[in-house]
C-alpha atoms as a PDB file:
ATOM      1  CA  UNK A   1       1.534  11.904  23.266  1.00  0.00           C
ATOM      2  CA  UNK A   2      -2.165  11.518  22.207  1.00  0.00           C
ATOM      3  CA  UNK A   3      -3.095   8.753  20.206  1.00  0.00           C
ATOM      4  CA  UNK A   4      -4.187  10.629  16.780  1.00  0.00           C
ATOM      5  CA  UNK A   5      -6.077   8.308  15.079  1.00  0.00           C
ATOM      6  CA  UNK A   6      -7.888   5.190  16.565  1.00  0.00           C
ATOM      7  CA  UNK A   7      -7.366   3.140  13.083  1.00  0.00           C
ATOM      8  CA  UNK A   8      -7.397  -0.116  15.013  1.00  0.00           C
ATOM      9  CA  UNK A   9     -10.622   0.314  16.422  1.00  0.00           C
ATOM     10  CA  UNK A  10     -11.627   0.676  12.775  1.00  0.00           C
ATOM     11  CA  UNK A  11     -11.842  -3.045  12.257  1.00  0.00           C
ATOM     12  CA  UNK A  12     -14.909  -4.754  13.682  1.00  0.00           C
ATOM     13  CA  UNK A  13     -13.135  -7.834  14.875  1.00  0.00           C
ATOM     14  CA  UNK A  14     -11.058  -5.722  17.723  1.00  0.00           C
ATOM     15  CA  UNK A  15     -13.135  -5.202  20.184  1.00  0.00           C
ATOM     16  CA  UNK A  16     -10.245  -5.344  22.878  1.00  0.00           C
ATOM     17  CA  UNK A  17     -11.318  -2.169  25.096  1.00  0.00           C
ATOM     18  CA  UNK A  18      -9.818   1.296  25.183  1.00  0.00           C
ATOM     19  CA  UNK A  19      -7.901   2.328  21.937  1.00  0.00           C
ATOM     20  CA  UNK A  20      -4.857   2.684  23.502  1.00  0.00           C
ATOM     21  CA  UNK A  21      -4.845  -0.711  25.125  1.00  0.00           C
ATOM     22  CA  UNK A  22      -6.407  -2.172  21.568  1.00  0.00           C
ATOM     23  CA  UNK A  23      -3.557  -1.314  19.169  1.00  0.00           C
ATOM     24  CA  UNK A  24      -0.854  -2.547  21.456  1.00  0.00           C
ATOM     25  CA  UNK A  25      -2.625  -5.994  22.234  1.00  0.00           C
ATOM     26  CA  UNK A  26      -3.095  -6.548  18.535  1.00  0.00           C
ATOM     27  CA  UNK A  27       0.516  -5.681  17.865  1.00  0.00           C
ATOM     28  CA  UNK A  28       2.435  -7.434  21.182  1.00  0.00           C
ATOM     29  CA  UNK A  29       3.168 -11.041  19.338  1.00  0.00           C
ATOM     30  CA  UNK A  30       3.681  -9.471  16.128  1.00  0.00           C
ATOM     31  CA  UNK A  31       6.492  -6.774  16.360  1.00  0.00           C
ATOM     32  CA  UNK A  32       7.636  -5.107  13.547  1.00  0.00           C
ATOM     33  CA  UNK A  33      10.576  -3.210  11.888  1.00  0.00           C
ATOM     34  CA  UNK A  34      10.820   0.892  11.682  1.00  0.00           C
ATOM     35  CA  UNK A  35      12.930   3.092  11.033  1.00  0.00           C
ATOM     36  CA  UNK A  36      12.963   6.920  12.102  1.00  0.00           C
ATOM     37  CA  UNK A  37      14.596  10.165  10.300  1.00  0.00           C
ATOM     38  CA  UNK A  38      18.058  11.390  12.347  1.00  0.00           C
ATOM     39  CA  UNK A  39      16.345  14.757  11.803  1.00  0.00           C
ATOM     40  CA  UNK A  40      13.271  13.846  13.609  1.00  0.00           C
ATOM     41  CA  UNK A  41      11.523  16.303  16.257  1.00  0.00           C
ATOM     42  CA  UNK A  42       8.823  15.724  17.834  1.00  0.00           C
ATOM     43  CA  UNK A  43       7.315  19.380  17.712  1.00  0.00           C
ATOM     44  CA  UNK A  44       6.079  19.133  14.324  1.00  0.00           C
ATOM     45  CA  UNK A  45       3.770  16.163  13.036  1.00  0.00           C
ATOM     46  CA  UNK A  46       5.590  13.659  10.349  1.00  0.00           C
ATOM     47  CA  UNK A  47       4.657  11.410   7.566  1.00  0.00           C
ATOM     48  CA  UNK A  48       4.218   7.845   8.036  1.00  0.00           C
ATOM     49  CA  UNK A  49       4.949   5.245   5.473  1.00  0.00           C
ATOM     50  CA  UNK A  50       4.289   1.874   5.832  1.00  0.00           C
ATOM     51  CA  UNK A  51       5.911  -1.362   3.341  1.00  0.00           C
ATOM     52  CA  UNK A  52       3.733  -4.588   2.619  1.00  0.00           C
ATOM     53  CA  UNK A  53       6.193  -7.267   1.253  1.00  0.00           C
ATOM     54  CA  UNK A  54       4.880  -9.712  -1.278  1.00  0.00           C
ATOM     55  CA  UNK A  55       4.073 -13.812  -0.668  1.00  0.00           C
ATOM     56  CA  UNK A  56       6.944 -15.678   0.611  1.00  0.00           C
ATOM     57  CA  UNK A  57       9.543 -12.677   1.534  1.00  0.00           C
ATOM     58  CA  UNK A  58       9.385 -11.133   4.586  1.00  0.00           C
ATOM     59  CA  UNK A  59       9.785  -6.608   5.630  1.00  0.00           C
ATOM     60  CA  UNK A  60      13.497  -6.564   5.422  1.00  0.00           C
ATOM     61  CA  UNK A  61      13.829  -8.182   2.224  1.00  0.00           C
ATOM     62  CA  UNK A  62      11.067  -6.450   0.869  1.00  0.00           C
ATOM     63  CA  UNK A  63      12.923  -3.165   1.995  1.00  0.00           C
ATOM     64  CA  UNK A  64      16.280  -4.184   0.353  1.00  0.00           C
ATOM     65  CA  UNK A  65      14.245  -4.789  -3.275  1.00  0.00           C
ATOM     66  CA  UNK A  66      12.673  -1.243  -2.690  1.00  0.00           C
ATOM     67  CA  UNK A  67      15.490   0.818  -0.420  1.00  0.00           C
ATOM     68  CA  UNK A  68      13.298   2.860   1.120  1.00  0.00           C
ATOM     69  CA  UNK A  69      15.088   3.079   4.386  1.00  0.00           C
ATOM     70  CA  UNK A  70      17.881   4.365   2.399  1.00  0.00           C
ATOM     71  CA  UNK A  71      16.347   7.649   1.642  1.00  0.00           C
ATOM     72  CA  UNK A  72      14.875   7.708   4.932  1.00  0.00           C
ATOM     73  CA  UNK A  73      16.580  10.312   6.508  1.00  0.00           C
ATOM     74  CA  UNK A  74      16.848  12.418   3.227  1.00  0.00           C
ATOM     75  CA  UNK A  75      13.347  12.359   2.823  1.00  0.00           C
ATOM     76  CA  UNK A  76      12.015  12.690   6.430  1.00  0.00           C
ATOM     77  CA  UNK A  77       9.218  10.308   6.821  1.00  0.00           C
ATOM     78  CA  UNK A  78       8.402   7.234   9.391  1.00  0.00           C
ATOM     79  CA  UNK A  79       8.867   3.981   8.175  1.00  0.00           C
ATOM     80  CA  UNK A  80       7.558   0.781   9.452  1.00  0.00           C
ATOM     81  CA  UNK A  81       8.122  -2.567   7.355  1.00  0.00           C
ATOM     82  CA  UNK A  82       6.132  -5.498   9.338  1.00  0.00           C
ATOM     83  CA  UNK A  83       5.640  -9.081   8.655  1.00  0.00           C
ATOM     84  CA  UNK A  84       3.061 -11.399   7.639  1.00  0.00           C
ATOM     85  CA  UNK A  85       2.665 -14.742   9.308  1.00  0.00           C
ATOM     86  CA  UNK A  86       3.880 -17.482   8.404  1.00  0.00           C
ATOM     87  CA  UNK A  87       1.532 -20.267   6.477  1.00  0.00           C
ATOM     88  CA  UNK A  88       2.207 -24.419   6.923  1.00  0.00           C
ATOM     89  CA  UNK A  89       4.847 -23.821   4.255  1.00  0.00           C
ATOM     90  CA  UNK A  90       6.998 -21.247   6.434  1.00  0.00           C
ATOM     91  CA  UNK A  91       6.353 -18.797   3.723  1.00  0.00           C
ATOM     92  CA  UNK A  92       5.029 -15.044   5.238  1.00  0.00           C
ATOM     93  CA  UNK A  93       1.879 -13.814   3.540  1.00  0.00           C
ATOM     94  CA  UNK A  94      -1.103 -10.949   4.202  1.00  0.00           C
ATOM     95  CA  UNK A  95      -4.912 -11.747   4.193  1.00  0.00           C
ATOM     96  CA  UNK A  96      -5.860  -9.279   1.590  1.00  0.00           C
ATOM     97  CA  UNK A  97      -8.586  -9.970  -0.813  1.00  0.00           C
ATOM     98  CA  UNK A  98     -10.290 -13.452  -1.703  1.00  0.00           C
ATOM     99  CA  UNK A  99      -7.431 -13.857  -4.672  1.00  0.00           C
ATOM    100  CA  UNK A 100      -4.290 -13.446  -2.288  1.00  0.00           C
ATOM    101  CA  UNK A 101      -3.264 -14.654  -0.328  1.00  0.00           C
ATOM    102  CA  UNK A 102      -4.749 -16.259   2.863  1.00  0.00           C
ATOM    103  CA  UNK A 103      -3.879 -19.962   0.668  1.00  0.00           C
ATOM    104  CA  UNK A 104      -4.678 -21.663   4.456  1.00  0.00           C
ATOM    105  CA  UNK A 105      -7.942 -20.541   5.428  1.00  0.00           C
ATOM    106  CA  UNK A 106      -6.664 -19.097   8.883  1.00  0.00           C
ATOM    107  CA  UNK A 107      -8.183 -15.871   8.411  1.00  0.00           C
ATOM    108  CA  UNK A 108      -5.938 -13.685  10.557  1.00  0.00           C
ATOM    109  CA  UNK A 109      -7.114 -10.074  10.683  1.00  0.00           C
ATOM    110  CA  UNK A 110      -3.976  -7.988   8.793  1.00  0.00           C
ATOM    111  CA  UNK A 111      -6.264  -5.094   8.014  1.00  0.00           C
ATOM    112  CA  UNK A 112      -6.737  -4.887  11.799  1.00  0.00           C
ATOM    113  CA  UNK A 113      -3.024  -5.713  12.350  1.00  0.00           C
ATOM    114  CA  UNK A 114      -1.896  -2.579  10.080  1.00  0.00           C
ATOM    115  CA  UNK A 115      -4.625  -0.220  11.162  1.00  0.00           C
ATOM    116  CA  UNK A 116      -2.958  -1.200  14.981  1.00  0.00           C
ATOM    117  CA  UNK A 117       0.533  -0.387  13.556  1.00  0.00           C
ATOM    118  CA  UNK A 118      -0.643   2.909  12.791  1.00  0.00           C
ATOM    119  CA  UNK A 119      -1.919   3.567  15.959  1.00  0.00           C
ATOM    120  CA  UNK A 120       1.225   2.147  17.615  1.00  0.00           C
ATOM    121  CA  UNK A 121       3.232   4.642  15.891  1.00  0.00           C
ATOM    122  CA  UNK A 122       1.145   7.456  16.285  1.00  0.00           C
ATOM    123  CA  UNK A 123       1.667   6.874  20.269  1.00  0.00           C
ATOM    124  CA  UNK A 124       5.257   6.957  19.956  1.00  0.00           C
ATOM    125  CA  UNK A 125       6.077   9.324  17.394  1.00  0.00           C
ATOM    126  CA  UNK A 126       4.019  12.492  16.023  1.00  0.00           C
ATOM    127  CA  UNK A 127       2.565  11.123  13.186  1.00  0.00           C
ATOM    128  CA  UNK A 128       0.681  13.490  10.659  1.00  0.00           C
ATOM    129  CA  UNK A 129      -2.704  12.321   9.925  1.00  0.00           C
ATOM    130  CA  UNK A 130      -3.089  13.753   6.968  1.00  0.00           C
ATOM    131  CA  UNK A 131       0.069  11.788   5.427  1.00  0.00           C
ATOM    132  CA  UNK A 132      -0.259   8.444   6.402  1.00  0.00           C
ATOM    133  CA  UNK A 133       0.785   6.652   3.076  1.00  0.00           C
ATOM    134  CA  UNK A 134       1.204   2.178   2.194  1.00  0.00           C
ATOM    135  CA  UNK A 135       3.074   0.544  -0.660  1.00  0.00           C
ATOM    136  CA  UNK A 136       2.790  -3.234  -0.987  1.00  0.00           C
ATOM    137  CA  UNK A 137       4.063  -5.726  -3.912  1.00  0.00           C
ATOM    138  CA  UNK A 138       2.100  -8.733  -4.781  1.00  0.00           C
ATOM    139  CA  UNK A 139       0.170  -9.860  -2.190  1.00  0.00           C
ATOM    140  CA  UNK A 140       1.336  -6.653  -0.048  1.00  0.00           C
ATOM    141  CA  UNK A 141      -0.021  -4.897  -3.277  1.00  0.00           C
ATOM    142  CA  UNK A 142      -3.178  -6.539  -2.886  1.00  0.00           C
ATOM    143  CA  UNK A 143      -3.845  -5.386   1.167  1.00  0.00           C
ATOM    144  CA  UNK A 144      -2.522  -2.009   0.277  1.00  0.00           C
ATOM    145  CA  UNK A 145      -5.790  -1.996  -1.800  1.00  0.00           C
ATOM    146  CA  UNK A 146      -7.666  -3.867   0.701  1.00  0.00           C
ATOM    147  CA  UNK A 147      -6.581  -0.942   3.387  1.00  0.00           C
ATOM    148  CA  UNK A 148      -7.096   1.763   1.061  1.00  0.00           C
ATOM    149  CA  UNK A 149     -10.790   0.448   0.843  1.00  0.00           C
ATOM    150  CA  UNK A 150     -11.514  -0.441   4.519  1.00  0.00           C
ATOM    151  CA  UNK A 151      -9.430   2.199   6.139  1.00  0.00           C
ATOM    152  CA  UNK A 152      -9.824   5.014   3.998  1.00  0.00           C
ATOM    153  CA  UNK A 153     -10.308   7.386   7.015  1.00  0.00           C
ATOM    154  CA  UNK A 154      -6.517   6.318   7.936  1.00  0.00           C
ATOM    155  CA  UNK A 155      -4.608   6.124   4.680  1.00  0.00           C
ATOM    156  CA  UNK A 156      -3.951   9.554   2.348  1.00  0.00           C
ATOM    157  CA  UNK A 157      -2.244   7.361  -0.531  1.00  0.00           C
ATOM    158  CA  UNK A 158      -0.722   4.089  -1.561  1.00  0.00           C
ATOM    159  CA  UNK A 159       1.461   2.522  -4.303  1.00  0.00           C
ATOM    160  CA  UNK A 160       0.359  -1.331  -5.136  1.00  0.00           C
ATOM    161  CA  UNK A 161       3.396  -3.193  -7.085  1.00  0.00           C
ATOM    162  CA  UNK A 162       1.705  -5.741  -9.270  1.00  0.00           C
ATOM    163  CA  UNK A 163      -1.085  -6.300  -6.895  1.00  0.00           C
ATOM    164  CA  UNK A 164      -5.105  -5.520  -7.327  1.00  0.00           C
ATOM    165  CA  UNK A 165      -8.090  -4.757  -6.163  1.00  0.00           C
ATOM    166  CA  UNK A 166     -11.356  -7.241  -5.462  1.00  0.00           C
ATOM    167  CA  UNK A 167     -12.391  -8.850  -8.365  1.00  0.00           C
ATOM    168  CA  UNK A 168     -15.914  -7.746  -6.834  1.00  0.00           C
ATOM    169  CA  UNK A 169     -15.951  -3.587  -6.784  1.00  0.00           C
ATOM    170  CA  UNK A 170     -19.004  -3.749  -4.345  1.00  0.00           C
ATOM    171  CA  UNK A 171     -16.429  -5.353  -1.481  1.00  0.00           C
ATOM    172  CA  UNK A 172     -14.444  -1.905  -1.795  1.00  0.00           C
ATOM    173  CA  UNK A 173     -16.415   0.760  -0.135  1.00  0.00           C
ATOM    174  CA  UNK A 174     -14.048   3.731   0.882  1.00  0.00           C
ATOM    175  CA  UNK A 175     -15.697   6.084   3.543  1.00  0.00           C
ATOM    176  CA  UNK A 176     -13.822   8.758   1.440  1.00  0.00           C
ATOM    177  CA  UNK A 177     -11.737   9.612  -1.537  1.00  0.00           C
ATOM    178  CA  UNK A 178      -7.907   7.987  -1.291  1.00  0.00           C
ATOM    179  CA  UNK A 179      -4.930   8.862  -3.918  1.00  0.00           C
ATOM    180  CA  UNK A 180      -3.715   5.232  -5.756  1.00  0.00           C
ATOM    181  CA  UNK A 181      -1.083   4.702  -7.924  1.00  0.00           C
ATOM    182  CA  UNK A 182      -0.743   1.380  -9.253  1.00  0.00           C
ATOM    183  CA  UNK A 183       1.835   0.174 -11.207  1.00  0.00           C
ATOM    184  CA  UNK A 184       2.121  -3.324 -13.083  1.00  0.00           C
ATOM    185  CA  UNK A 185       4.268  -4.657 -15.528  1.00  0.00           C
ATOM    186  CA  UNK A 186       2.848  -5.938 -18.879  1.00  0.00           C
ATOM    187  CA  UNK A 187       4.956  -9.033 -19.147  1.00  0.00           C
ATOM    188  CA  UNK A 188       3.794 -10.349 -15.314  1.00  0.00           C
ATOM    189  CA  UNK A 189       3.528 -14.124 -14.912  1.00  0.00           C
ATOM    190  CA  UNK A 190       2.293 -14.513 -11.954  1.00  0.00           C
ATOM    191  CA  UNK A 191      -0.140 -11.812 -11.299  1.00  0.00           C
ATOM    192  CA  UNK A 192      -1.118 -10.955 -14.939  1.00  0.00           C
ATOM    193  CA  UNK A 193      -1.331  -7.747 -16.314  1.00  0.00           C
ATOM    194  CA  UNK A 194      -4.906  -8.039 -17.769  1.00  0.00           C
ATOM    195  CA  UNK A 195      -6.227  -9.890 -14.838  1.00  0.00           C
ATOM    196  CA  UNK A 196      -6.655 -13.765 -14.063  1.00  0.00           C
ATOM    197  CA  UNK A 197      -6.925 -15.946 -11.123  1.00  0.00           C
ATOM    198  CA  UNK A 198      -5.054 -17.618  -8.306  1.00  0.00           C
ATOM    199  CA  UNK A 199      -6.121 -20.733  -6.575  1.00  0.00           C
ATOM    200  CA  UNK A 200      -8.323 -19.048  -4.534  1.00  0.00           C
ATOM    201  CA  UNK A 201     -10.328 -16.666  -6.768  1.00  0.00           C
ATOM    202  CA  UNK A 202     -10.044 -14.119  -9.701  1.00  0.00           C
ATOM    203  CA  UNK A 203      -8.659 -10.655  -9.721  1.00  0.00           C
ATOM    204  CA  UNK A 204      -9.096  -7.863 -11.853  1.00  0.00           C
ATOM    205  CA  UNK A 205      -6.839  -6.298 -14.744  1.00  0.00           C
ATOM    206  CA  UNK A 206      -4.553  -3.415 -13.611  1.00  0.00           C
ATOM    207  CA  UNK A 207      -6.865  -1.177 -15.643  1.00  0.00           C
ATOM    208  CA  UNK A 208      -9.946  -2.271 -14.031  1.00  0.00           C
ATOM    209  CA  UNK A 209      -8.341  -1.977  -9.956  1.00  0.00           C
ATOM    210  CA  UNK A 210      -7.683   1.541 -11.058  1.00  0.00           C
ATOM    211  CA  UNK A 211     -10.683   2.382 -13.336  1.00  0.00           C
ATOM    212  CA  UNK A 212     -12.789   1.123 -10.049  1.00  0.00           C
ATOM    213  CA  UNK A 213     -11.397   3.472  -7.711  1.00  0.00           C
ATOM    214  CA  UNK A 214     -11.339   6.250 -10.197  1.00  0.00           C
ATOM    215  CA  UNK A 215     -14.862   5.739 -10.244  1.00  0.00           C
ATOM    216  CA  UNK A 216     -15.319   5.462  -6.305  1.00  0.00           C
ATOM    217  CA  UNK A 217     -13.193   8.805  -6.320  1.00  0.00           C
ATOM    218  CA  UNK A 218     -15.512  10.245  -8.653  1.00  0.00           C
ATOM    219  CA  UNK A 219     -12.546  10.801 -11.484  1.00  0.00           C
ATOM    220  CA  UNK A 220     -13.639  11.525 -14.878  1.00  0.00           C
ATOM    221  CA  UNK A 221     -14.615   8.518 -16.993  1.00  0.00           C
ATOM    222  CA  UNK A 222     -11.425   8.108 -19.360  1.00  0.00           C
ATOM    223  CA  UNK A 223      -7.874   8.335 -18.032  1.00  0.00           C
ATOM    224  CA  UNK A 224      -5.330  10.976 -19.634  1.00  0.00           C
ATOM    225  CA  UNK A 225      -2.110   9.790 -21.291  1.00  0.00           C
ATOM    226  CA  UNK A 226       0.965  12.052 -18.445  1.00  0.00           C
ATOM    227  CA  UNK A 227       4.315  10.857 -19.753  1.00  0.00           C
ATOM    228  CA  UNK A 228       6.429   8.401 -19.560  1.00  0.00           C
ATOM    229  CA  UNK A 229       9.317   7.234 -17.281  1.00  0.00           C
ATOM    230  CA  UNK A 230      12.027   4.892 -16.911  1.00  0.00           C
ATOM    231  CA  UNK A 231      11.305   2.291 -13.709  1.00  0.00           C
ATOM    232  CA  UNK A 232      12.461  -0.867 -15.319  1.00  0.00           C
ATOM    233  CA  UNK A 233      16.527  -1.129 -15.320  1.00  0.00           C
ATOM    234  CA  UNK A 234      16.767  -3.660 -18.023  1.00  0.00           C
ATOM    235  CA  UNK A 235      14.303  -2.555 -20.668  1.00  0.00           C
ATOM    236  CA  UNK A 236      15.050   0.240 -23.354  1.00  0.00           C
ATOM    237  CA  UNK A 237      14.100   4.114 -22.968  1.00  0.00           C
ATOM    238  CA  UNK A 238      11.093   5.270 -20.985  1.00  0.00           C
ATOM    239  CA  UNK A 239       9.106   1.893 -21.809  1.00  0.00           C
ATOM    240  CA  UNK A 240       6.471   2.947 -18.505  1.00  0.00           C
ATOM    241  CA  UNK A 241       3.428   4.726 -19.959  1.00  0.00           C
ATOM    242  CA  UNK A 242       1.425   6.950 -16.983  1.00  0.00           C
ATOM    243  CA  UNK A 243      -1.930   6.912 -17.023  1.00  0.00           C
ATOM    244  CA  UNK A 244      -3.925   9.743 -15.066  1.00  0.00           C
ATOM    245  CA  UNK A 245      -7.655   9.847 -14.537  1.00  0.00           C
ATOM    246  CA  UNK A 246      -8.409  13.389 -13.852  1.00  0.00           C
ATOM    247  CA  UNK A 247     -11.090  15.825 -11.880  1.00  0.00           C
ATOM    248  CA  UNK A 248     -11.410  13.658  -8.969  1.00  0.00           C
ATOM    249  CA  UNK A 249     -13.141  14.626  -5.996  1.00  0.00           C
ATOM    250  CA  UNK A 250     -11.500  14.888  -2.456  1.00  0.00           C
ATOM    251  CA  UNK A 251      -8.373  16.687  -4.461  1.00  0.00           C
ATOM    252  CA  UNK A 252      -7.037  13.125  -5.120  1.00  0.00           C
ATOM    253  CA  UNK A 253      -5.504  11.595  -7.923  1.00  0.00           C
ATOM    254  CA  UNK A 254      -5.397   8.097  -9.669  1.00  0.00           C
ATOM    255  CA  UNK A 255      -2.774   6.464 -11.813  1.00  0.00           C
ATOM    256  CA  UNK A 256      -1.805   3.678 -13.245  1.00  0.00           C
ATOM    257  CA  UNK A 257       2.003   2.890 -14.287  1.00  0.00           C
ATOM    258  CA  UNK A 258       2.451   0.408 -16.964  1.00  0.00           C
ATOM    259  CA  UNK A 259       5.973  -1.282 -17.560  1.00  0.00           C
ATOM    260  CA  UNK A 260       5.647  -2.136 -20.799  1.00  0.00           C
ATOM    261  CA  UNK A 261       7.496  -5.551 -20.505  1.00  0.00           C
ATOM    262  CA  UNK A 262       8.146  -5.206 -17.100  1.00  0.00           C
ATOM    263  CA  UNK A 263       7.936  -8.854 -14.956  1.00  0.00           C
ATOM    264  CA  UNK A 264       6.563  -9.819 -11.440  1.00  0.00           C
ATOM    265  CA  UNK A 265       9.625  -8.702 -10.304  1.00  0.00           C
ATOM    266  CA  UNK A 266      11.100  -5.438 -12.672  1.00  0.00           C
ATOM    267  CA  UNK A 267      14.209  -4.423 -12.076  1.00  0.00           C
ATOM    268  CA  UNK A 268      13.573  -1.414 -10.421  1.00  0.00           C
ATOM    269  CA  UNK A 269      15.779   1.976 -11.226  1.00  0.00           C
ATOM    270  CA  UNK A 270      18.393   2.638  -8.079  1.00  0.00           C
ATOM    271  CA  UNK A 271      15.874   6.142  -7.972  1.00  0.00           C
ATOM    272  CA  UNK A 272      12.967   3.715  -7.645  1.00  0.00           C
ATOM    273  CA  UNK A 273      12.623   4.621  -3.740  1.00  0.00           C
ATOM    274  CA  UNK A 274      12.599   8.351  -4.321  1.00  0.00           C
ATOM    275  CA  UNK A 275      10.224   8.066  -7.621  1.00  0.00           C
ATOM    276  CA  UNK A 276       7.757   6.128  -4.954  1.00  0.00           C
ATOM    277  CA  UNK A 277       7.926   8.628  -2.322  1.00  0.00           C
ATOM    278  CA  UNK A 278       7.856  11.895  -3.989  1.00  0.00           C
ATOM    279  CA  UNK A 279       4.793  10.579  -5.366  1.00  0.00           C
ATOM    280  CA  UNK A 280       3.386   9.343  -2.093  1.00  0.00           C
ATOM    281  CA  UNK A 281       3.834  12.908  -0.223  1.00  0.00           C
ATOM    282  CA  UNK A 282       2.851  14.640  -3.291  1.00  0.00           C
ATOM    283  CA  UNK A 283      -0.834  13.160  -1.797  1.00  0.00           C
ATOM    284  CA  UNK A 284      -1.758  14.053   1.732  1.00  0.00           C
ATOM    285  CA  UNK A 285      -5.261  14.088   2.347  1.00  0.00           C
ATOM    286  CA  UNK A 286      -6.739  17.433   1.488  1.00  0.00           C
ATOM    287  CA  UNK A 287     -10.779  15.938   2.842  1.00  0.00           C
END
């Protein structure tokens, strides 16, 4: 099958010779987990859907909190869950933004490694490049926003779980518009709500990650109370408020899902997985 895409040769530091030898040299000591559809055929071109687990977890645990693969092959789409590496402490983690959560100072490439997963994928399976879609929590959160700004020609749409942008907008510089939903509990310890810092840097509020990409998709200035919903298992009623900035350019949208006393970790609704993905394939790239 031909390679759609070339994402890995996206990222300046691979530089490993033709595409199709790039992807697979970046990937080769750093398999990962995926999952295909039992209704998958390889005459028509797929979705793609790839999980970022948080600091300190790992893909399949990360998948068990989420149960995507459970819906799967009732949704149709290609899954991949990868790893991070392991830091000195044993615990896996992603090299996303200057916040989260390279704590070591090794500085390994995981924009590359993703944009290679992508491409590895793509040479096995007929992937559709218009629905290539990421949803991270934490510090999977913050390289889904990483990707969405260095890889914008590769990613439709992602979800980020309690996880931000750059604390500085001008390191975000999408080539073009990308659909983001972001969704953050108000009651979150460890990555806070209104924004804060880790031992490496600052991060910005939940409203700010998404009021900077509504601006960098050209949205309208103010976002739009849409509804509510119930994510959040043990808190009463509908307590997530939607946010929706509106008119944005590239036929994308931007939202932000508050859980209004929702923690790190909410305790997501058993119709979590199909919430996250009808949203996700509700946003192919129309650019």
């Amino acid at each position: 099958m031909t390679l759609a895409l070339g994402c890995s040769q996206k990222s300046a530091s691979v530089d490993l010779g033709a595409p199709d030898l790039a992807f697979k040299s970046v990937i080769a000591p750093r398999p990962y987990q995926s999952q295909i559809p039992v209704s998958y055929d390889p005459s028509r071109a797929w979705p793609l859907l790839i999980l970022l687990h948080g600091y300190g977890v790992n893909g399949i645990l990360q998948d068990a909190y989420f149960g995507l693969s459970r819906i799967v092959d009732q949704a149709g789409f290609l899954y991949a869950y990868p790893d991070g590496l392991k830091d000195p402490t044993g615990s896996r983690y992603w090299n996303a933004t200057d916040a989260c959560c390279d704590l070591y100072g090794a500085h390994p490439d995981d924009v590359a490694y993703v944009n290679a997963i992508i491409d590895d994928m793509s040479s096995t399976y007929h992937v559709d490049p218009n629905r290539i879609f990421l949803a991270g929590h934490s510090n999977g959160g913050f390289l889904a926003h990483r990707l969405g700004c260095d890889s914008a020609p590769c990613i439709a749409a992602f979800m980020a779980l309690a996880g931000d942008d750059w604390k500085d907008t001008s390191k975000c510089n999408p080539a073009n518009p990308v659909s983001v939903l972001q969704v953050h509990g108000t009651a979150d310890t460890l990555i806070a709500y209104d924004g804060g810092s880790t031992s490496m840097g600052a991060y910005p509020s939940a409203r700010d990650s998404v009021g900077g990409w509504a601006l960098k998709n050209g949205c309208d200035g103010s976002s739009t109370p849409s509804g509510t919903l119930d994510l959040d298992s043990l808190l009463p009623g509908n307590e997530t408020a939607i946010d929706r900035f509106m008119n944005c350019r590239g036929g994308v949208d931007v939202e932000l899902w508050t859980i209004n006393g929702g923690a790190h970790i909410p305790d997501l609704q058993k119709t979590w997985a199909m919430t996250l993905w009808s949203w996700l394939a509700a946003h192919p790239k129309t650019h």
